[in-house]
PDB file of N, CA and C in Angstrom:
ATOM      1  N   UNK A   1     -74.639 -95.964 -56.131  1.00  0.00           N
ATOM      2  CA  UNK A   1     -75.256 -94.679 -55.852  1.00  0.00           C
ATOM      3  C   UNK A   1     -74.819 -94.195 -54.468  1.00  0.00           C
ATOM      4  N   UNK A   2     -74.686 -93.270 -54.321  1.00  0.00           N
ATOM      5  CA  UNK A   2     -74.282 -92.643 -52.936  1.00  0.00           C
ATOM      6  C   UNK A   2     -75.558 -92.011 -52.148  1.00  0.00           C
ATOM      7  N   UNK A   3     -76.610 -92.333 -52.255  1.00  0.00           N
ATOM      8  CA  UNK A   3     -77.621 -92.105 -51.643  1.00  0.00           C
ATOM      9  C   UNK A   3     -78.193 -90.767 -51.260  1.00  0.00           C
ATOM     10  N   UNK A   4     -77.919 -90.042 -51.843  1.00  0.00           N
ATOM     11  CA  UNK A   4     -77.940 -88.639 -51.570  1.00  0.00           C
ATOM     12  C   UNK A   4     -79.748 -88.039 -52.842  1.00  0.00           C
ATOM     13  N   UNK A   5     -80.728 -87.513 -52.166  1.00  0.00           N
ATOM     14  CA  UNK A   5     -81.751 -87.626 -53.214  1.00  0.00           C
ATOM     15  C   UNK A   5     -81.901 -86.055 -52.867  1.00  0.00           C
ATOM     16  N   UNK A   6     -81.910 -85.714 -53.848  1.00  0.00           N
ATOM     17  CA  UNK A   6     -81.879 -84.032 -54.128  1.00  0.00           C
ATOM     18  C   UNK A   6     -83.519 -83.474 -53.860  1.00  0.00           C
ATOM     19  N   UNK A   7     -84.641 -84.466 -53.603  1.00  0.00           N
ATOM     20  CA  UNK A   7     -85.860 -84.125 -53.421  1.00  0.00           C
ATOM     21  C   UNK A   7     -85.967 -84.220 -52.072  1.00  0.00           C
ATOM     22  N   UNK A   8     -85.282 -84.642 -51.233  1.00  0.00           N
ATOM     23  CA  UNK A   8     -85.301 -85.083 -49.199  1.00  0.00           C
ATOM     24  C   UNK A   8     -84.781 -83.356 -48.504  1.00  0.00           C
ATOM     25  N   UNK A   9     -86.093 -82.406 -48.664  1.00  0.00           N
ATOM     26  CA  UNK A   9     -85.329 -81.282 -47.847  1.00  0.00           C
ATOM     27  C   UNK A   9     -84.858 -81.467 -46.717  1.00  0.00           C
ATOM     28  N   UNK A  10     -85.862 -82.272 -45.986  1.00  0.00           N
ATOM     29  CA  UNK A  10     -85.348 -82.731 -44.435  1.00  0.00           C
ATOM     30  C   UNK A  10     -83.565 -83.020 -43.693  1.00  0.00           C
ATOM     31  N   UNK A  11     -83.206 -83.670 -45.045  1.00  0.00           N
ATOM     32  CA  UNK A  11     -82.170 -84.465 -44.690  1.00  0.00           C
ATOM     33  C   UNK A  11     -80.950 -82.975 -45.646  1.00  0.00           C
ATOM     34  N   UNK A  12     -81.265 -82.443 -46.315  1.00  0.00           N
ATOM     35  CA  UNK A  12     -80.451 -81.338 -47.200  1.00  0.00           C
ATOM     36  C   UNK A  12     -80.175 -80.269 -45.673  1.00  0.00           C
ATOM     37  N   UNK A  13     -81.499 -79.908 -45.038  1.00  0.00           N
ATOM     38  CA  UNK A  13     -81.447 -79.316 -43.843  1.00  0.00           C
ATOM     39  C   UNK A  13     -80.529 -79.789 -43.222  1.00  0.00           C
ATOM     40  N   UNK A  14     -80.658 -81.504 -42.619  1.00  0.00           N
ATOM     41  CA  UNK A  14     -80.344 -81.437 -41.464  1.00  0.00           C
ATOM     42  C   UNK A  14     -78.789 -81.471 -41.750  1.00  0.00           C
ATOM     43  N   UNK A  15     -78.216 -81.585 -42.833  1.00  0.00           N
ATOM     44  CA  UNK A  15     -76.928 -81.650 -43.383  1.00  0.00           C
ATOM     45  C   UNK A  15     -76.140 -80.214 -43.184  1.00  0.00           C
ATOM     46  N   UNK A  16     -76.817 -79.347 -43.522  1.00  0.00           N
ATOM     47  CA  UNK A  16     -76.625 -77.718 -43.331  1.00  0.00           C
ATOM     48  C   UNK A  16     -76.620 -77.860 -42.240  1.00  0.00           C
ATOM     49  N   UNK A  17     -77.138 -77.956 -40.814  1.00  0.00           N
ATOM     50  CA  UNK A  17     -77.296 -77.295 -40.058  1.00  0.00           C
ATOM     51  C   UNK A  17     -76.057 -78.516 -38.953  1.00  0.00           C
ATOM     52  N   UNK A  18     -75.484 -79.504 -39.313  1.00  0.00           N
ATOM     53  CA  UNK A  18     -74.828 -80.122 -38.613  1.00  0.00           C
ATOM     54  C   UNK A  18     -73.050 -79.860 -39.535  1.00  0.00           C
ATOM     55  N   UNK A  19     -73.281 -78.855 -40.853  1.00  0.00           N
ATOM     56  CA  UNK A  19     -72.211 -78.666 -41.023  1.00  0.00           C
ATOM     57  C   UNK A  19     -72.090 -77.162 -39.956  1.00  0.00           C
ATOM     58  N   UNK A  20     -72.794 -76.553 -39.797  1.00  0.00           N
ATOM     59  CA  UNK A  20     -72.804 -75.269 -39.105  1.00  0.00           C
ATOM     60  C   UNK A  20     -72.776 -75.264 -38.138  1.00  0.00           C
ATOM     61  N   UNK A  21     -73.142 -76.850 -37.153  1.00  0.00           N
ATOM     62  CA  UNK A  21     -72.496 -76.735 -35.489  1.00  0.00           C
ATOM     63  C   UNK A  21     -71.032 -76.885 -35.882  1.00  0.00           C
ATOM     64  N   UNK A  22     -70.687 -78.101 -36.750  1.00  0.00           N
ATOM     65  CA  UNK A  22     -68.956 -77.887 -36.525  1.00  0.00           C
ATOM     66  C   UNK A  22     -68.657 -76.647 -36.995  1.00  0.00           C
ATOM     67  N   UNK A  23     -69.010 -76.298 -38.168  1.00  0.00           N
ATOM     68  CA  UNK A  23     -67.730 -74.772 -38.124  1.00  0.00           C
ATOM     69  C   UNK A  23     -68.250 -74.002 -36.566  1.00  0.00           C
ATOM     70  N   UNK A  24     -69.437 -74.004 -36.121  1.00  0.00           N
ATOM     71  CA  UNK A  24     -69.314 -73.004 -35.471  1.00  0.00           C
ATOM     72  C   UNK A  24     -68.253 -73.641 -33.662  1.00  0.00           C
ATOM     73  N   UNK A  25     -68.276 -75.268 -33.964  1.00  0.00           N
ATOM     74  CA  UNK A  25     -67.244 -75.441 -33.324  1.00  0.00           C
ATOM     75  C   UNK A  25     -65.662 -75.538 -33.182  1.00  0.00           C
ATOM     76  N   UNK A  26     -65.434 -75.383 -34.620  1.00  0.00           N
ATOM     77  CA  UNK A  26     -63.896 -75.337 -34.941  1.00  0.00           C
ATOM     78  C   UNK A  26     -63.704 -73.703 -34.635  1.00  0.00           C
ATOM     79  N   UNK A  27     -64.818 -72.720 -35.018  1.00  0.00           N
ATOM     80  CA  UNK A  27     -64.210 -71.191 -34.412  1.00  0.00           C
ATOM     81  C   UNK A  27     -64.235 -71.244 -33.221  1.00  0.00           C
ATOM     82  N   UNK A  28     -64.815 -71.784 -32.254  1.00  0.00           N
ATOM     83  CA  UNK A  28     -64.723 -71.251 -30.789  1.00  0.00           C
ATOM     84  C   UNK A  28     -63.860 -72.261 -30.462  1.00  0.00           C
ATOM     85  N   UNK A  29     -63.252 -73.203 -30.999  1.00  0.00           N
ATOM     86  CA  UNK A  29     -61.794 -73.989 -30.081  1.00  0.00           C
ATOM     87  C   UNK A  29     -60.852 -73.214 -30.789  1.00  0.00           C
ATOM     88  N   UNK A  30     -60.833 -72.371 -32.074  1.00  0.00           N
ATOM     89  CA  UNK A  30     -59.539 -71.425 -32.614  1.00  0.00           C
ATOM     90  C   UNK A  30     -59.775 -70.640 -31.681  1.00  0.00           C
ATOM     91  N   UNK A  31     -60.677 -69.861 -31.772  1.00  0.00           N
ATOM     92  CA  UNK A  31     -60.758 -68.624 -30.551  1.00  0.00           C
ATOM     93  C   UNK A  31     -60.073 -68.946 -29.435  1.00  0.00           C
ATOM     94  N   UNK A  32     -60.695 -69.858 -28.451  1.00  0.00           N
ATOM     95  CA  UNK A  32     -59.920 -70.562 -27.422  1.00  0.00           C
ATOM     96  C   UNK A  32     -58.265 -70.795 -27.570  1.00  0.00           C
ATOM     97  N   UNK A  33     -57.605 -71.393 -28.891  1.00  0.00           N
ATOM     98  CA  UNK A  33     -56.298 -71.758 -28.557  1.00  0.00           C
ATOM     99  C   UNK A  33     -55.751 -70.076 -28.521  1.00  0.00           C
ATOM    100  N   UNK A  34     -56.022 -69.252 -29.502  1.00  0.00           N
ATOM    101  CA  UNK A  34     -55.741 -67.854 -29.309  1.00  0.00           C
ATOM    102  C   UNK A  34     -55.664 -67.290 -28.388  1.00  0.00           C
ATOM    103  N   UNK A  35     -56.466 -67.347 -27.459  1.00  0.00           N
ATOM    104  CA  UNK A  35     -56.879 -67.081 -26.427  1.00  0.00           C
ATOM    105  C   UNK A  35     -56.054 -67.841 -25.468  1.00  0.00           C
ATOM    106  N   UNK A  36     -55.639 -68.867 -25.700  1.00  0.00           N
ATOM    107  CA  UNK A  36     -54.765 -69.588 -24.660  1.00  0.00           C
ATOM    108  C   UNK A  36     -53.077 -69.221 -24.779  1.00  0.00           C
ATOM    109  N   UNK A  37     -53.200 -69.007 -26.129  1.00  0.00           N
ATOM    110  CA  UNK A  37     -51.415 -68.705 -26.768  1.00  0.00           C
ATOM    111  C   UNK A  37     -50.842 -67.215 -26.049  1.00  0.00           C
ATOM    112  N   UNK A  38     -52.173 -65.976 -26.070  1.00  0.00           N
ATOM    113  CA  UNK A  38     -51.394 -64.962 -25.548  1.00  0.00           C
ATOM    114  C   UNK A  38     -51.976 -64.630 -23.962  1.00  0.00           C
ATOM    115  N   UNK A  39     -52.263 -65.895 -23.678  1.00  0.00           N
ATOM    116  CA  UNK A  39     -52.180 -65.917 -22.059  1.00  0.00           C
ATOM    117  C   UNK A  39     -50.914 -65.718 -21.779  1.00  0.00           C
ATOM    118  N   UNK A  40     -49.862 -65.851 -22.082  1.00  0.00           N
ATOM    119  CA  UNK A  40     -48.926 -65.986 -21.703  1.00  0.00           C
ATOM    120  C   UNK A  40     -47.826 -65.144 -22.268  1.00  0.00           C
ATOM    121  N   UNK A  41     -46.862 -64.519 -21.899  1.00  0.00           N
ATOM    122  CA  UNK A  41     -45.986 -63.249 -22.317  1.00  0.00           C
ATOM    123  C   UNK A  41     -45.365 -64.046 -23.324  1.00  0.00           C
ATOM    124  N   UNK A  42     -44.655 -65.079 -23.323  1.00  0.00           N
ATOM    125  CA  UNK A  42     -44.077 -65.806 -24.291  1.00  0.00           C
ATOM    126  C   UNK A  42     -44.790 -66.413 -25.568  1.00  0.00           C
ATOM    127  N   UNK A  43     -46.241 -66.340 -25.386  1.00  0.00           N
ATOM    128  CA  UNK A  43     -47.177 -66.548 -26.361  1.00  0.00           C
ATOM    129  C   UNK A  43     -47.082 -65.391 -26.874  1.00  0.00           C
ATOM    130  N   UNK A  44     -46.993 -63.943 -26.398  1.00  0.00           N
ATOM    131  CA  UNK A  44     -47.666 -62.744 -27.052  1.00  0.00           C
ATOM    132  C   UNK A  44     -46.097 -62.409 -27.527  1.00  0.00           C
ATOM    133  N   UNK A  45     -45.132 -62.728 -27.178  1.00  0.00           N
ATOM    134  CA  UNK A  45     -43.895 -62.720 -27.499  1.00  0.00           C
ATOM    135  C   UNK A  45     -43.834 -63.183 -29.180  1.00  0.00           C
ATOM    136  N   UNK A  46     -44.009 -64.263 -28.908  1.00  0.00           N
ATOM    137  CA  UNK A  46     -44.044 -65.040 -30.277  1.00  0.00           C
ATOM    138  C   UNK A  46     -44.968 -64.664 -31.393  1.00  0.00           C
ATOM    139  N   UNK A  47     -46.152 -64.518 -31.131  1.00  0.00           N
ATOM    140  CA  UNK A  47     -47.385 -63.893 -31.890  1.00  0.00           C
ATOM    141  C   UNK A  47     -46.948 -62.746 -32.776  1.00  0.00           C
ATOM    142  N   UNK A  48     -45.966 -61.655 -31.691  1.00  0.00           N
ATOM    143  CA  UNK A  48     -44.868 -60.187 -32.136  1.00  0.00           C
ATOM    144  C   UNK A  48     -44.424 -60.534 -33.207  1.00  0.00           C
ATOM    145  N   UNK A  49     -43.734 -61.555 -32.978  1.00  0.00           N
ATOM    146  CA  UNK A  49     -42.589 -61.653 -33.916  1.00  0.00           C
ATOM    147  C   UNK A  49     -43.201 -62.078 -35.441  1.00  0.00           C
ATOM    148  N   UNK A  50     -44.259 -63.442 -35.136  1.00  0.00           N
ATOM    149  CA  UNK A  50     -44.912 -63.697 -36.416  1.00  0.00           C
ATOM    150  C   UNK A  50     -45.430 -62.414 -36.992  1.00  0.00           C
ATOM    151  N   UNK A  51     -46.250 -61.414 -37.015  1.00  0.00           N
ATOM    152  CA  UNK A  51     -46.940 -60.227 -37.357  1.00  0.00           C
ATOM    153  C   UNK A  51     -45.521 -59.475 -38.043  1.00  0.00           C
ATOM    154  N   UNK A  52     -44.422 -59.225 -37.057  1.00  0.00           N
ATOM    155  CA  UNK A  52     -43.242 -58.569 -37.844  1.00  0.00           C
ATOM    156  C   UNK A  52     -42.724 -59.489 -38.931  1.00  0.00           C
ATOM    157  N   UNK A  53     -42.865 -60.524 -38.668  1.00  0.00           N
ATOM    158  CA  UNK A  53     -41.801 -61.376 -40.019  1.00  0.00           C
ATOM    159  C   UNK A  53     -42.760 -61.183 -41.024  1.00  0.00           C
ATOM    160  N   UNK A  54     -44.322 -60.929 -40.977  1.00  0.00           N
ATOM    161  CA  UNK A  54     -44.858 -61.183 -41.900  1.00  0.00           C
ATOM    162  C   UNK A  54     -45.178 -59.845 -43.113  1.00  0.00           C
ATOM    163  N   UNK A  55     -44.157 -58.816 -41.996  1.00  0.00           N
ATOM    164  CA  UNK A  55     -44.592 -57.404 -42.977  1.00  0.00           C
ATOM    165  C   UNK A  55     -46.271 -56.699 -42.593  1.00  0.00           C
ATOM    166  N   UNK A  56     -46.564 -57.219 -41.328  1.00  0.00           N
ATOM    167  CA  UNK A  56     -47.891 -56.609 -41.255  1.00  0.00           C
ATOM    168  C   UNK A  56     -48.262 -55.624 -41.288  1.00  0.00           C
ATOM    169  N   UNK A  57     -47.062 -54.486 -40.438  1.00  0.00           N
ATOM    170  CA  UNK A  57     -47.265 -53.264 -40.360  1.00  0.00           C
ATOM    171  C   UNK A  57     -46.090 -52.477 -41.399  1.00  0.00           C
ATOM    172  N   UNK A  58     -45.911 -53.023 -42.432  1.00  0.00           N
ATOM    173  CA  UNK A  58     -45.031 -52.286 -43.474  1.00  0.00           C
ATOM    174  C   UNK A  58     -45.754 -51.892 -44.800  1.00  0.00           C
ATOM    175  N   UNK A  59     -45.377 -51.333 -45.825  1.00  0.00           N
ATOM    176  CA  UNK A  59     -46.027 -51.464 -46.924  1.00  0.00           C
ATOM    177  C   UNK A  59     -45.586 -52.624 -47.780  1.00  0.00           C
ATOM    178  N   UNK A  60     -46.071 -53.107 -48.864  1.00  0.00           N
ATOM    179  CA  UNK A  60     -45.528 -54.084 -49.125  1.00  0.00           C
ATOM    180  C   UNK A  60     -44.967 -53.713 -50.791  1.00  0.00           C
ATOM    181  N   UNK A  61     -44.981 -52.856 -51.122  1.00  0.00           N
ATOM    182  CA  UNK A  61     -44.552 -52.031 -52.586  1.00  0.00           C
ATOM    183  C   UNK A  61     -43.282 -52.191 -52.879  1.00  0.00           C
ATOM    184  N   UNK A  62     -43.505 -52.775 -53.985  1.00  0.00           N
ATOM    185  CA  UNK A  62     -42.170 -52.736 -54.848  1.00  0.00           C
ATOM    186  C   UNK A  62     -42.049 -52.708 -56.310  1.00  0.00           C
ATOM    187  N   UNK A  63     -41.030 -52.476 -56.833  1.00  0.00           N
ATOM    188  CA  UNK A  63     -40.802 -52.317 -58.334  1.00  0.00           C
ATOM    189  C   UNK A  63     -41.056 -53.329 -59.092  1.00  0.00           C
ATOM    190  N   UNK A  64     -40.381 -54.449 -58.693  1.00  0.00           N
ATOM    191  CA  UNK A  64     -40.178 -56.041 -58.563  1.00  0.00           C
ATOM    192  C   UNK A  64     -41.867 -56.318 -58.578  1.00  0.00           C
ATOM    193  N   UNK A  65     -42.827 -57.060 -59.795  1.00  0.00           N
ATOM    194  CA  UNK A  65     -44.354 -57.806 -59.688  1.00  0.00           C
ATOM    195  C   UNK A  65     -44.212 -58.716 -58.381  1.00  0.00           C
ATOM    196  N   UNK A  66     -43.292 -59.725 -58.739  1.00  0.00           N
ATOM    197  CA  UNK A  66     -43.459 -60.497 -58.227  1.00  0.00           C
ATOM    198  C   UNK A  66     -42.824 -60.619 -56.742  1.00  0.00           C
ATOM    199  N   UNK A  67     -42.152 -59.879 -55.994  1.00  0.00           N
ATOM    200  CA  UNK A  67     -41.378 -59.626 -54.901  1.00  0.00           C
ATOM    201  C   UNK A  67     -42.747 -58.961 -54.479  1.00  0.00           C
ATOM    202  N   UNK A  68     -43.318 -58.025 -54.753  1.00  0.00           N
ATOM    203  CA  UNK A  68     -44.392 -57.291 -54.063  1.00  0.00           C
ATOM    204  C   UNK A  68     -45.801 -58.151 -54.061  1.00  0.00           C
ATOM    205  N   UNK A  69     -45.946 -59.062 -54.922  1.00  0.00           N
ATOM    206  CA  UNK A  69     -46.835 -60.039 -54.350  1.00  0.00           C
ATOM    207  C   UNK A  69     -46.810 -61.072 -53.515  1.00  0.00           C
ATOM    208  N   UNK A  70     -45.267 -61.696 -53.313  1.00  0.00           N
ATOM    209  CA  UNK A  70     -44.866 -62.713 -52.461  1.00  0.00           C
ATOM    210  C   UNK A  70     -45.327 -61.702 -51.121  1.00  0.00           C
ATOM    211  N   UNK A  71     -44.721 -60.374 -50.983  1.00  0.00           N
ATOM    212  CA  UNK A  71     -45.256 -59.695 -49.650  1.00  0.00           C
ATOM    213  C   UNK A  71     -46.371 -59.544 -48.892  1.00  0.00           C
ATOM    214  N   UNK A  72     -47.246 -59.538 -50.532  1.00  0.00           N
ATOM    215  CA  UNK A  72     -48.399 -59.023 -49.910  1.00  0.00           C
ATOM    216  C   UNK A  72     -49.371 -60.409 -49.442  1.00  0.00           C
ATOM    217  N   UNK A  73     -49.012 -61.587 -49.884  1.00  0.00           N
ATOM    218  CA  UNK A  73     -49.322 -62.872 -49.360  1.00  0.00           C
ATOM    219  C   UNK A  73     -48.630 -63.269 -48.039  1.00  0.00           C
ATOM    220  N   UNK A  74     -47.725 -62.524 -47.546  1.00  0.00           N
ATOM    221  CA  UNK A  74     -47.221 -62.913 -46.538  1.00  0.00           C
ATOM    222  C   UNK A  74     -48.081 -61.703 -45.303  1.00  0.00           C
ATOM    223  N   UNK A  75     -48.073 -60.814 -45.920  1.00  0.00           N
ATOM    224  CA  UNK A  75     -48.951 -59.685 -45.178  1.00  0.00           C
ATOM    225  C   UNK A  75     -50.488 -59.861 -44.623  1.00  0.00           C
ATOM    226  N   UNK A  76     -50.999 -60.881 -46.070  1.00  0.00           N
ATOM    227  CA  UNK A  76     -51.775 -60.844 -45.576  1.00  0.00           C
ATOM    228  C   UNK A  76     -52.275 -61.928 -44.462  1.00  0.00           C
ATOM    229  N   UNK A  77     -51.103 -62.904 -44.213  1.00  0.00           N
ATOM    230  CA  UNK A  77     -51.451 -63.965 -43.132  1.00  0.00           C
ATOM    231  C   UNK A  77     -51.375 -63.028 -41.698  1.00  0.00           C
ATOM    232  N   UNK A  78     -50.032 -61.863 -41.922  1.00  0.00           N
ATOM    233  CA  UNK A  78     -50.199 -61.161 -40.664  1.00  0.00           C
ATOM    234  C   UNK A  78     -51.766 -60.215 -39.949  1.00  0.00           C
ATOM    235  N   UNK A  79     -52.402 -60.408 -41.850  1.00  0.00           N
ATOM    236  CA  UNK A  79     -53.676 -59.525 -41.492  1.00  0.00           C
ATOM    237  C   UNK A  79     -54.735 -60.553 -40.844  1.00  0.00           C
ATOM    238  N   UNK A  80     -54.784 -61.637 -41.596  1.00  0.00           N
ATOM    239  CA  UNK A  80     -55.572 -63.209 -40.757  1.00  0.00           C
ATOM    240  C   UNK A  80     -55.266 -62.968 -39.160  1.00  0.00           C
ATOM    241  N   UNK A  81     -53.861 -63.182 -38.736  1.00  0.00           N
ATOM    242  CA  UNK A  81     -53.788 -63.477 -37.588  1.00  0.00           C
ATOM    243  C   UNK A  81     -54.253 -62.124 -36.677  1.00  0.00           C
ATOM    244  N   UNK A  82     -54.075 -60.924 -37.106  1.00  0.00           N
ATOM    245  CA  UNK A  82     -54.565 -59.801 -36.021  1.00  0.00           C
ATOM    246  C   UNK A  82     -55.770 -60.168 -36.130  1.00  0.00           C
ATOM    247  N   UNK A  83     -56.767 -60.299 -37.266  1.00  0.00           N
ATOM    248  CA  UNK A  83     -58.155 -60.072 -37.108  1.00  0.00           C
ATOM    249  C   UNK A  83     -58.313 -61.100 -35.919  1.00  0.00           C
ATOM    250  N   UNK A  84     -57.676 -62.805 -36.056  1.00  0.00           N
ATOM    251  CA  UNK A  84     -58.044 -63.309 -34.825  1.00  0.00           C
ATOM    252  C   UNK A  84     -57.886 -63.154 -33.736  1.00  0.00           C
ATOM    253  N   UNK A  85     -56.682 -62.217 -33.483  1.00  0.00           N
ATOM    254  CA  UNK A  85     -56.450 -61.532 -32.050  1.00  0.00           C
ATOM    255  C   UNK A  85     -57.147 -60.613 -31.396  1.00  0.00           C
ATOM    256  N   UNK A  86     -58.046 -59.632 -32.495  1.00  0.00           N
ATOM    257  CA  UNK A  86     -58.780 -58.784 -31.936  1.00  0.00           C
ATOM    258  C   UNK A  86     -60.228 -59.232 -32.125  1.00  0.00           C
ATOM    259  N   UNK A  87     -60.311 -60.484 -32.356  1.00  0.00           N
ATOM    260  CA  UNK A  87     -61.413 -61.288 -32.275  1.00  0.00           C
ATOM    261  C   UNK A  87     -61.605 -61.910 -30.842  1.00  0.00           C
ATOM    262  N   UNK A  88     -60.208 -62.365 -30.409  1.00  0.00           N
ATOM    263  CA  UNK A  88     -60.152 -63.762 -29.602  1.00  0.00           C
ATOM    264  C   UNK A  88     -59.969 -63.112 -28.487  1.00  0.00           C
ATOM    265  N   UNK A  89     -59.052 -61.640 -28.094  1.00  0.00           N
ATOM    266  CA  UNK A  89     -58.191 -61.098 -26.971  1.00  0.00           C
ATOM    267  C   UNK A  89     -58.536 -59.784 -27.437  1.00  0.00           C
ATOM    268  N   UNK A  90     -58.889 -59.148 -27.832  1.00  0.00           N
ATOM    269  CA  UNK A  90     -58.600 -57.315 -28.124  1.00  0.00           C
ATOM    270  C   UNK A  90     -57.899 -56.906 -26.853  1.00  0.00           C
ATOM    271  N   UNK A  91     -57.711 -57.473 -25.747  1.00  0.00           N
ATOM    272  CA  UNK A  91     -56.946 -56.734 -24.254  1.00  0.00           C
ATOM    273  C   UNK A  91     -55.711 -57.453 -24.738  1.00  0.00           C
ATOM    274  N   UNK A  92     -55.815 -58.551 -25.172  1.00  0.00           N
ATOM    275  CA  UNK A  92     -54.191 -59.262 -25.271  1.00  0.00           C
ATOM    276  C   UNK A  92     -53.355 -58.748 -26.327  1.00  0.00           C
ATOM    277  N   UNK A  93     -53.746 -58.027 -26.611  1.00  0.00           N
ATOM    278  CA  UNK A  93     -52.862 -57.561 -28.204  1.00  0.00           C
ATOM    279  C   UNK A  93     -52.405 -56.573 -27.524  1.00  0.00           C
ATOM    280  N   UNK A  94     -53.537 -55.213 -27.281  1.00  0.00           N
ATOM    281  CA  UNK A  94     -53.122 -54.112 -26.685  1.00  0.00           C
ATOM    282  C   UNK A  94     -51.806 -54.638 -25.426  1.00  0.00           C
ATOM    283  N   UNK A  95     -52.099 -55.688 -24.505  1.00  0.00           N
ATOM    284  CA  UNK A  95     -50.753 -56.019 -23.490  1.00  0.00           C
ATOM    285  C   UNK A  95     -49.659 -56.242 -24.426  1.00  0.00           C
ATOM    286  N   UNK A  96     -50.112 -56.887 -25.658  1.00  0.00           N
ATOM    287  CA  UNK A  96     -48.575 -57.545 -26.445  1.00  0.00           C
ATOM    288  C   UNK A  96     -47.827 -56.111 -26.708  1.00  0.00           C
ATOM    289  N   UNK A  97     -49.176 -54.867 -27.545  1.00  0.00           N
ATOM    290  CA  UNK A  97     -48.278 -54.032 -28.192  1.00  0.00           C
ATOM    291  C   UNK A  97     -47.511 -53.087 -26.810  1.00  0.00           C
ATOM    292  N   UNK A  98     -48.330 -52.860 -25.680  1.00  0.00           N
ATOM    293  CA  UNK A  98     -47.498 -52.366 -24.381  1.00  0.00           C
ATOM    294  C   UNK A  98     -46.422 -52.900 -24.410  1.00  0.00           C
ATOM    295  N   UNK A  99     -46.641 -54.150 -23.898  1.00  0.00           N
ATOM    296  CA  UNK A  99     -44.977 -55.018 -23.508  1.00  0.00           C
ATOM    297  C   UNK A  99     -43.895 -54.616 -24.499  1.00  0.00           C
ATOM    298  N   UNK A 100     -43.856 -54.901 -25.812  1.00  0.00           N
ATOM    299  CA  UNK A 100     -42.995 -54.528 -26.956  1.00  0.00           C
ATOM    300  C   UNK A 100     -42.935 -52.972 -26.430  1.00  0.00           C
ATOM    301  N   UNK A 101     -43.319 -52.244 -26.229  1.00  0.00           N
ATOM    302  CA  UNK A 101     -43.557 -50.566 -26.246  1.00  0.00           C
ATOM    303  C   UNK A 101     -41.958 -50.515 -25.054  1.00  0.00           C
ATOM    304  N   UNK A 102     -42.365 -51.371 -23.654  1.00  0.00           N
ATOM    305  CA  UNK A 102     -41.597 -51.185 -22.801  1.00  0.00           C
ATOM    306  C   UNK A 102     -40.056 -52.367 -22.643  1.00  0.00           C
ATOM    307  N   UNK A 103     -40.700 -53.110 -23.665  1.00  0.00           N
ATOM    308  CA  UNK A 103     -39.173 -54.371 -24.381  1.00  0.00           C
ATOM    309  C   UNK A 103     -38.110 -53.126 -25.134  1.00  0.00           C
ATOM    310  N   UNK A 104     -38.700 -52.282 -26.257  1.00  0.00           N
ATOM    311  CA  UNK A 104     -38.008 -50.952 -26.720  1.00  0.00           C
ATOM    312  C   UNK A 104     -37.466 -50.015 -26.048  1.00  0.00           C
ATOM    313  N   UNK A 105     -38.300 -49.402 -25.124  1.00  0.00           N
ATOM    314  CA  UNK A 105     -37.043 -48.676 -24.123  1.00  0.00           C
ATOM    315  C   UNK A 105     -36.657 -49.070 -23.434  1.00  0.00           C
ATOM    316  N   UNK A 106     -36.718 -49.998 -22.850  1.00  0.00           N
ATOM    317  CA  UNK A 106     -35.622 -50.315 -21.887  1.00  0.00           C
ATOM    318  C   UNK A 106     -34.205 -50.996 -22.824  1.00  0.00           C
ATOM    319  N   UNK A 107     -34.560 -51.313 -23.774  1.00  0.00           N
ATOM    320  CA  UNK A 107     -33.123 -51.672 -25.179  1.00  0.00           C
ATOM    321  C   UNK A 107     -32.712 -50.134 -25.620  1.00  0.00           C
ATOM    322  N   UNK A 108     -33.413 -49.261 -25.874  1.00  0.00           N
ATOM    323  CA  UNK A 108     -32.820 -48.230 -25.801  1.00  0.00           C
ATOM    324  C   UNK A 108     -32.329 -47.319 -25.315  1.00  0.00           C
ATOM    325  N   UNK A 109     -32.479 -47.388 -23.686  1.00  0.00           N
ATOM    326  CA  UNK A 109     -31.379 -46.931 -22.502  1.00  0.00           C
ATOM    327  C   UNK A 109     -29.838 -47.245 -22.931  1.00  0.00           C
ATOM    328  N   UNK A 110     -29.220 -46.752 -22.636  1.00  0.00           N
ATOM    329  CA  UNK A 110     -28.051 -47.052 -22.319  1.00  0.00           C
ATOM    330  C   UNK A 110     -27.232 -47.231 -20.869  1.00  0.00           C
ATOM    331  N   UNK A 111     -26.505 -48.635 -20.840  1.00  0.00           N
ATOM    332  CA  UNK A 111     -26.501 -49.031 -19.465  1.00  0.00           C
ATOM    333  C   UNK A 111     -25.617 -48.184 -18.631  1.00  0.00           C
ATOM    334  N   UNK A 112     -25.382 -48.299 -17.499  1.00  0.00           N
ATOM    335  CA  UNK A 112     -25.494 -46.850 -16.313  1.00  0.00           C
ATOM    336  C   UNK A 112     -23.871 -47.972 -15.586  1.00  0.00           C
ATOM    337  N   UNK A 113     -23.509 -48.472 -16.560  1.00  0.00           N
ATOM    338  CA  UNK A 113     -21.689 -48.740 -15.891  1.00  0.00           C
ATOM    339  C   UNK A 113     -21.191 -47.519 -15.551  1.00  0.00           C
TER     340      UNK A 113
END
């Protein structure tokens, strides 16, 4: 028997409520690494690039069933990861999307030889 008695509310409680400190501790150390990743320009660098590879800001439509669902599973990890950014940083995103803003024009100058 695995000891588990479906009549012990006490212990059904205290089971709930010690699964609900860990999740509520596995979100605030995700929050935290998030929070630690676009501390850094090369974190928010990288973060860019995942969101673009993933089709976040594209549509994901196609003729093709199955090409437009592989997308939209890939889209939607880009949609996972913003929600945690504007969960974890809402200032760090806005710096990521600046930086990219001013990574673009200055690639689109043309150099002054």
């Amino acid at each position: 028997m695995s000891g588990y008695d479906p009549t012990d509310i006490r212990a059904q409680e205290s089971a709930r409520l010690d699964r609900a400190r860990k999740a509520e501790h596995e979100q605030r150390v995700l929050m935290d690494d998030v929070s630690r990743l676009m501390s850094r320009k090369e974190g928010r660098r990288f973060v860019r690039h995942l969101l673009g590879a993933a089709g976040t800001y594209q549509s994901c439509f196609s003729t093709n069933a199955l090409q437009m669902a592989h997308s939209e599973g890939k889209r939607e990890v880009g949609q996972y990861l913003l929600v945690l950014l504007q969960q974890a940083c809402p200032e760090r995103y806005l710096e990521m999307l600046s930086e990219h803003m001013k990574d673009e024009r200055s690639s689109d100058r043309p150099n002054a030889n």
